[in-house]
Structure formats: C-alpha cells, structure tokens
PDB file of N, CA and C in Angstrom:
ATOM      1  N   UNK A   1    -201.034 -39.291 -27.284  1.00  0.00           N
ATOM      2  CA  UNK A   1    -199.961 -38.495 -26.733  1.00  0.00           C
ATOM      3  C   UNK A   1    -198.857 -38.260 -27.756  1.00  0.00           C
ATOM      4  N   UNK A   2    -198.502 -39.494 -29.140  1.00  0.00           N
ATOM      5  CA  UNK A   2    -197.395 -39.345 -29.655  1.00  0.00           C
ATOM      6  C   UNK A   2    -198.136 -38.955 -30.858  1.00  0.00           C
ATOM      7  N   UNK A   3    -199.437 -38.328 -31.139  1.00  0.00           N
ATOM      8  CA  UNK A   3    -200.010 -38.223 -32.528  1.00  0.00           C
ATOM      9  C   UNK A   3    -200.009 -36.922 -32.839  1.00  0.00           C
ATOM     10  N   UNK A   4    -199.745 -36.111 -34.194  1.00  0.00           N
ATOM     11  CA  UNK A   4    -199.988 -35.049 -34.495  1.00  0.00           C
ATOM     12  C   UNK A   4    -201.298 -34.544 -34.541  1.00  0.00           C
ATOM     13  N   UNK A   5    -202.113 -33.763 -33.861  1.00  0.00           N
ATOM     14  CA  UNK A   5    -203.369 -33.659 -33.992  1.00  0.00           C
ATOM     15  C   UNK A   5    -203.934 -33.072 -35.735  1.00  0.00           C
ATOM     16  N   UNK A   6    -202.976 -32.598 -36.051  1.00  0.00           N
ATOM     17  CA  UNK A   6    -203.016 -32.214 -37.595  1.00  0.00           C
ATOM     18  C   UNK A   6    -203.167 -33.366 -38.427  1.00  0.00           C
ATOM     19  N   UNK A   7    -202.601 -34.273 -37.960  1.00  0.00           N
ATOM     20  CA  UNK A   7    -202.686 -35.856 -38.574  1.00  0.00           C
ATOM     21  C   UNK A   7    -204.011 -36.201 -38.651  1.00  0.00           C
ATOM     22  N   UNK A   8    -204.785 -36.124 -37.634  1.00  0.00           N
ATOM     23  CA  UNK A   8    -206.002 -36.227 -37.563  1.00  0.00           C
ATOM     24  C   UNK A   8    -207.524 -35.551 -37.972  1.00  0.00           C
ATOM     25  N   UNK A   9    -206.816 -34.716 -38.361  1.00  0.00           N
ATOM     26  CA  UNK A   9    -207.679 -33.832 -39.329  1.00  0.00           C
ATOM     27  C   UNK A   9    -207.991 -32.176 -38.289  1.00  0.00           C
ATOM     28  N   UNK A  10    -206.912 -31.914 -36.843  1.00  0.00           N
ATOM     29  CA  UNK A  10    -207.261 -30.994 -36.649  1.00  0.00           C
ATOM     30  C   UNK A  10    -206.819 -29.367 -37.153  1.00  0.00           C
ATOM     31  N   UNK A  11    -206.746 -28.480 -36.843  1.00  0.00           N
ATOM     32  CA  UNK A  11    -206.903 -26.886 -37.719  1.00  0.00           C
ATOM     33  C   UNK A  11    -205.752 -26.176 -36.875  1.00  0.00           C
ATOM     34  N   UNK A  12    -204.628 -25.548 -37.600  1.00  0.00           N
ATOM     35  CA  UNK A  12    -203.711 -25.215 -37.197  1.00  0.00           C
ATOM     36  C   UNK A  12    -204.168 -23.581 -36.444  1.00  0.00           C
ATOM     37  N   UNK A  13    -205.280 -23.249 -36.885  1.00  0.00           N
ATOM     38  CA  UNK A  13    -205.875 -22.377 -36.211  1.00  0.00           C
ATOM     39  C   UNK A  13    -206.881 -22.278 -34.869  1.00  0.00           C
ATOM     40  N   UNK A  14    -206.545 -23.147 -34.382  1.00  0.00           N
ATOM     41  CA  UNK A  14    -207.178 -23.765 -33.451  1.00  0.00           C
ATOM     42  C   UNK A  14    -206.103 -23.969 -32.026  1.00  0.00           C
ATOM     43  N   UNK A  15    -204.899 -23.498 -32.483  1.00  0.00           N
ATOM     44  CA  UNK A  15    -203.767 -23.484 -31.343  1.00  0.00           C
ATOM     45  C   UNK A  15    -203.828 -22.141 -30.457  1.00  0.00           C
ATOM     46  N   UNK A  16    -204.779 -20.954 -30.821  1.00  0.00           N
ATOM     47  CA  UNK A  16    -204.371 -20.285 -29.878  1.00  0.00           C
ATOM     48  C   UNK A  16    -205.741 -20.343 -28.805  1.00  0.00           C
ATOM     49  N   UNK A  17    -206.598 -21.438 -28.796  1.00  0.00           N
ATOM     50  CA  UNK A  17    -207.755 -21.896 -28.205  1.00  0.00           C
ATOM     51  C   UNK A  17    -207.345 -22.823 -27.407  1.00  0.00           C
ATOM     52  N   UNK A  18    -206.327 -23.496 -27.406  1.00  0.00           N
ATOM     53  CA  UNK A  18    -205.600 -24.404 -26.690  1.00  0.00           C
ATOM     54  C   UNK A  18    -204.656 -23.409 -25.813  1.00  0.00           C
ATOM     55  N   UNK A  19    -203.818 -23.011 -26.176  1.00  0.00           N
ATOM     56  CA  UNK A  19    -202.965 -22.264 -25.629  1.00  0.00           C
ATOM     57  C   UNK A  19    -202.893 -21.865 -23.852  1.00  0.00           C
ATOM     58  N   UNK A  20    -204.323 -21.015 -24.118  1.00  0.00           N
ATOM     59  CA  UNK A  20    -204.289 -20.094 -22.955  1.00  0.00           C
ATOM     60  C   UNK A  20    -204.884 -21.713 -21.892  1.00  0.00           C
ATOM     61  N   UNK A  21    -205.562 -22.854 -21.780  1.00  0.00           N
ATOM     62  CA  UNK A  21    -205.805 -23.426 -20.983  1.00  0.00           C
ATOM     63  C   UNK A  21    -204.860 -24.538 -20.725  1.00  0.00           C
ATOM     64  N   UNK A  22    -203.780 -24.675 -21.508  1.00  0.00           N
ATOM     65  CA  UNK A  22    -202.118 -24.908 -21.032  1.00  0.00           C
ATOM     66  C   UNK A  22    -201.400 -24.284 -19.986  1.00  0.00           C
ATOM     67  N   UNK A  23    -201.490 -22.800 -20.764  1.00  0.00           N
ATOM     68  CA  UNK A  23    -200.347 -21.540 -19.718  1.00  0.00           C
ATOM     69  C   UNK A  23    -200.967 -22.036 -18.265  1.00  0.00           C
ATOM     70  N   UNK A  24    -202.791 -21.907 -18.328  1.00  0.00           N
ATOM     71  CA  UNK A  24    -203.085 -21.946 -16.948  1.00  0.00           C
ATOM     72  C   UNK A  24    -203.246 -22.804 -15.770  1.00  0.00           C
ATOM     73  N   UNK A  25    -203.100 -24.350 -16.622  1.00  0.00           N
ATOM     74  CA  UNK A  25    -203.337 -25.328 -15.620  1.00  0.00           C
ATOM     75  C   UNK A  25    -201.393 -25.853 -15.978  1.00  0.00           C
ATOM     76  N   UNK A  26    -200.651 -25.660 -16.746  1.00  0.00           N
ATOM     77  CA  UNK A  26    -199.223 -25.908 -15.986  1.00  0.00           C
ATOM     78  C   UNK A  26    -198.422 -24.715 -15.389  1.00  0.00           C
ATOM     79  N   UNK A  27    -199.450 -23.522 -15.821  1.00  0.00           N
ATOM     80  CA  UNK A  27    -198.232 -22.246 -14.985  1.00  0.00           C
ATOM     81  C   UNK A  27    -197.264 -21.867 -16.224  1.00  0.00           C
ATOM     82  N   UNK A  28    -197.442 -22.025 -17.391  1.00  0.00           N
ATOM     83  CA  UNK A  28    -196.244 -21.910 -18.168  1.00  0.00           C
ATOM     84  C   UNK A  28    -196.984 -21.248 -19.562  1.00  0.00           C
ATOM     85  N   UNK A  29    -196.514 -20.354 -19.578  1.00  0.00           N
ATOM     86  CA  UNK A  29    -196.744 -19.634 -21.753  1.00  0.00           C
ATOM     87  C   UNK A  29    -195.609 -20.356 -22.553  1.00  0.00           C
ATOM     88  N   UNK A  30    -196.285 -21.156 -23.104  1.00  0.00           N
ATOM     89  CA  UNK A  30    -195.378 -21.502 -24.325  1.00  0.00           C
ATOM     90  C   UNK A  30    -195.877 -20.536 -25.437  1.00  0.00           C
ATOM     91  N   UNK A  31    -194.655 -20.231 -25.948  1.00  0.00           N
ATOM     92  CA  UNK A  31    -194.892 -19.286 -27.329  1.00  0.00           C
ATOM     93  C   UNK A  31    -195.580 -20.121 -28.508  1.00  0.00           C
ATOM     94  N   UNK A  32    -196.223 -19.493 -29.127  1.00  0.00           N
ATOM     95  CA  UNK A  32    -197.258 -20.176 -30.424  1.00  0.00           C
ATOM     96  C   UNK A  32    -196.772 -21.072 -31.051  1.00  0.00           C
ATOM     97  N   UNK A  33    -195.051 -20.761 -31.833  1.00  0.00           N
ATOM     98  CA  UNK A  33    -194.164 -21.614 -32.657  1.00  0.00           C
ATOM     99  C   UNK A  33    -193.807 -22.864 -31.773  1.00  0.00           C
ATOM    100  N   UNK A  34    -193.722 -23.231 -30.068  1.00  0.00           N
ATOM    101  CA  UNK A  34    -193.687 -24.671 -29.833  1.00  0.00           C
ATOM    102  C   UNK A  34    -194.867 -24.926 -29.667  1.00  0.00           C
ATOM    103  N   UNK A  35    -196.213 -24.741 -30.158  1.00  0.00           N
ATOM    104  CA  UNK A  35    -197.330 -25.831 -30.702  1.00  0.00           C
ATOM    105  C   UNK A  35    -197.128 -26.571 -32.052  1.00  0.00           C
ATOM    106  N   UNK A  36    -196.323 -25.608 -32.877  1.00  0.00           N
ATOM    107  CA  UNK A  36    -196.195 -26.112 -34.154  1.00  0.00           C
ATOM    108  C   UNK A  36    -194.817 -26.865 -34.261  1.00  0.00           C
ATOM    109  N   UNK A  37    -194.121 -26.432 -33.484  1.00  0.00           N
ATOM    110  CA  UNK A  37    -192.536 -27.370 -33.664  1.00  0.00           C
ATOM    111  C   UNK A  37    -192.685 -28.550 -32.948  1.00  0.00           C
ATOM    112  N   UNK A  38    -193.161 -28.613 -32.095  1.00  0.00           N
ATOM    113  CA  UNK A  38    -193.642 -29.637 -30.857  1.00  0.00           C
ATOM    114  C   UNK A  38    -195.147 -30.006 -30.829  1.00  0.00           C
ATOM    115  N   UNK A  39    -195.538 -30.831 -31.960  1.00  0.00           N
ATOM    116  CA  UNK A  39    -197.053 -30.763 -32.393  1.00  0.00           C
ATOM    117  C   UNK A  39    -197.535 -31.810 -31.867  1.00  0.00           C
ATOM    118  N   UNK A  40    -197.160 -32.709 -30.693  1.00  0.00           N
ATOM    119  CA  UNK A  40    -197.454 -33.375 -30.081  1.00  0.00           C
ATOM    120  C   UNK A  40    -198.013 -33.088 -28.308  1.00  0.00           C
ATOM    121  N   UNK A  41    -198.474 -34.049 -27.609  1.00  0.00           N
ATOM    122  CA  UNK A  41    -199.234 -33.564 -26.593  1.00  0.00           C
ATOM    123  C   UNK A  41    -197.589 -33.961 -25.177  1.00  0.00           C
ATOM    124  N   UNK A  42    -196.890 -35.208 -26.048  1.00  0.00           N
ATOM    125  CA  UNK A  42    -195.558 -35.198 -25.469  1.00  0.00           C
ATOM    126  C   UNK A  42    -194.772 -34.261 -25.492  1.00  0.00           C
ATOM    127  N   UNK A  43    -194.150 -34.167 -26.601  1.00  0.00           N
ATOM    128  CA  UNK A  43    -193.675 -33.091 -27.098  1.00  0.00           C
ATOM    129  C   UNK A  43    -193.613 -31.398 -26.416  1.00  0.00           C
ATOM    130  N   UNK A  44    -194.819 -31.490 -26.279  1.00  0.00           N
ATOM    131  CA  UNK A  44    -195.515 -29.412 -25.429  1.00  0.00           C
ATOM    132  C   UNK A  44    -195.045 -30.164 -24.150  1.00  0.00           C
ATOM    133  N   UNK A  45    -195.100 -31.460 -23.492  1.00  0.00           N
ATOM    134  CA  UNK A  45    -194.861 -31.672 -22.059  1.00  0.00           C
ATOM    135  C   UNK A  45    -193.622 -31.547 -21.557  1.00  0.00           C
ATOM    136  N   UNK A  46    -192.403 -31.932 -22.674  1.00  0.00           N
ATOM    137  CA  UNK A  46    -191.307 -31.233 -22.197  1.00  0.00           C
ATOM    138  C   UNK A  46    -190.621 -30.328 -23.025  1.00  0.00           C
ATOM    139  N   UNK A  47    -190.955 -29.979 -23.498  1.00  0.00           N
ATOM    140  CA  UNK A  47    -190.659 -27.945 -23.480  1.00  0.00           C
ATOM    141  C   UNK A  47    -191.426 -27.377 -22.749  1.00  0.00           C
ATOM    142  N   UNK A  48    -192.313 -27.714 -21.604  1.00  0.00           N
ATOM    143  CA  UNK A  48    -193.263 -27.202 -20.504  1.00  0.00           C
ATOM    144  C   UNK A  48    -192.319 -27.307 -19.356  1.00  0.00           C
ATOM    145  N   UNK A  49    -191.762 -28.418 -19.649  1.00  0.00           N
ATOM    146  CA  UNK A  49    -190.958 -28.999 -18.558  1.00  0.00           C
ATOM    147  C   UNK A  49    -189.845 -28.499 -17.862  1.00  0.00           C
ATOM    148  N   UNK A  50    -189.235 -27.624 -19.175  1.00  0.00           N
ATOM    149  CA  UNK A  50    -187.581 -26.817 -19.583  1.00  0.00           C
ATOM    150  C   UNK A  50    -187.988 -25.308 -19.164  1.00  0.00           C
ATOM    151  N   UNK A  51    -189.252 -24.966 -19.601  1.00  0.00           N
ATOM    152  CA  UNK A  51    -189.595 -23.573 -20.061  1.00  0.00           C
ATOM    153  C   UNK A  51    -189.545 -22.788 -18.375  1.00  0.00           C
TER     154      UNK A  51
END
C-alpha cells in the first residue's frame, strides 16, 4: 500500500491500464498526473477521497 510500484520494477506506461478500473470501481477520474504525484496505492486513496 505504501510502495512505489515503480520501485518495484513496474512501467510508468502502464498507468493508463490502471486508470480506467479505478474511475470505475470508486466512481472517481483521477487525472493521469495524480498516478505519478501520488505513486502509491495510499496515496491515489486519498486524492480519491477529496476528488
């Protein structure tokens, strides 16, 4: 939850594959730049939270 998935060897191109099954199971579009400012799985939970 507190790990950068980039840390782990994942692909910054790989966020807009994530994206759309976020918007749809919390109801919320986060814009592209808070995957990368907020590169955590905490992190996206509250700017999900605010948004």
């Amino acid at each position: 939850m507190h790990v950068n998935p980039a840390d782990l060897g994942g692909h910054p191109l790989l966020v807009p594959t994530v994206r759309a099954p976020v918007a749809q199971r919390l109801g919320v579009r986060l814009p592209l730049g808070a995957f990368f400012e907020r590169a955590t799985v905490a992190a996206l939970a509250e700017r999900a939270a605010t948004a």
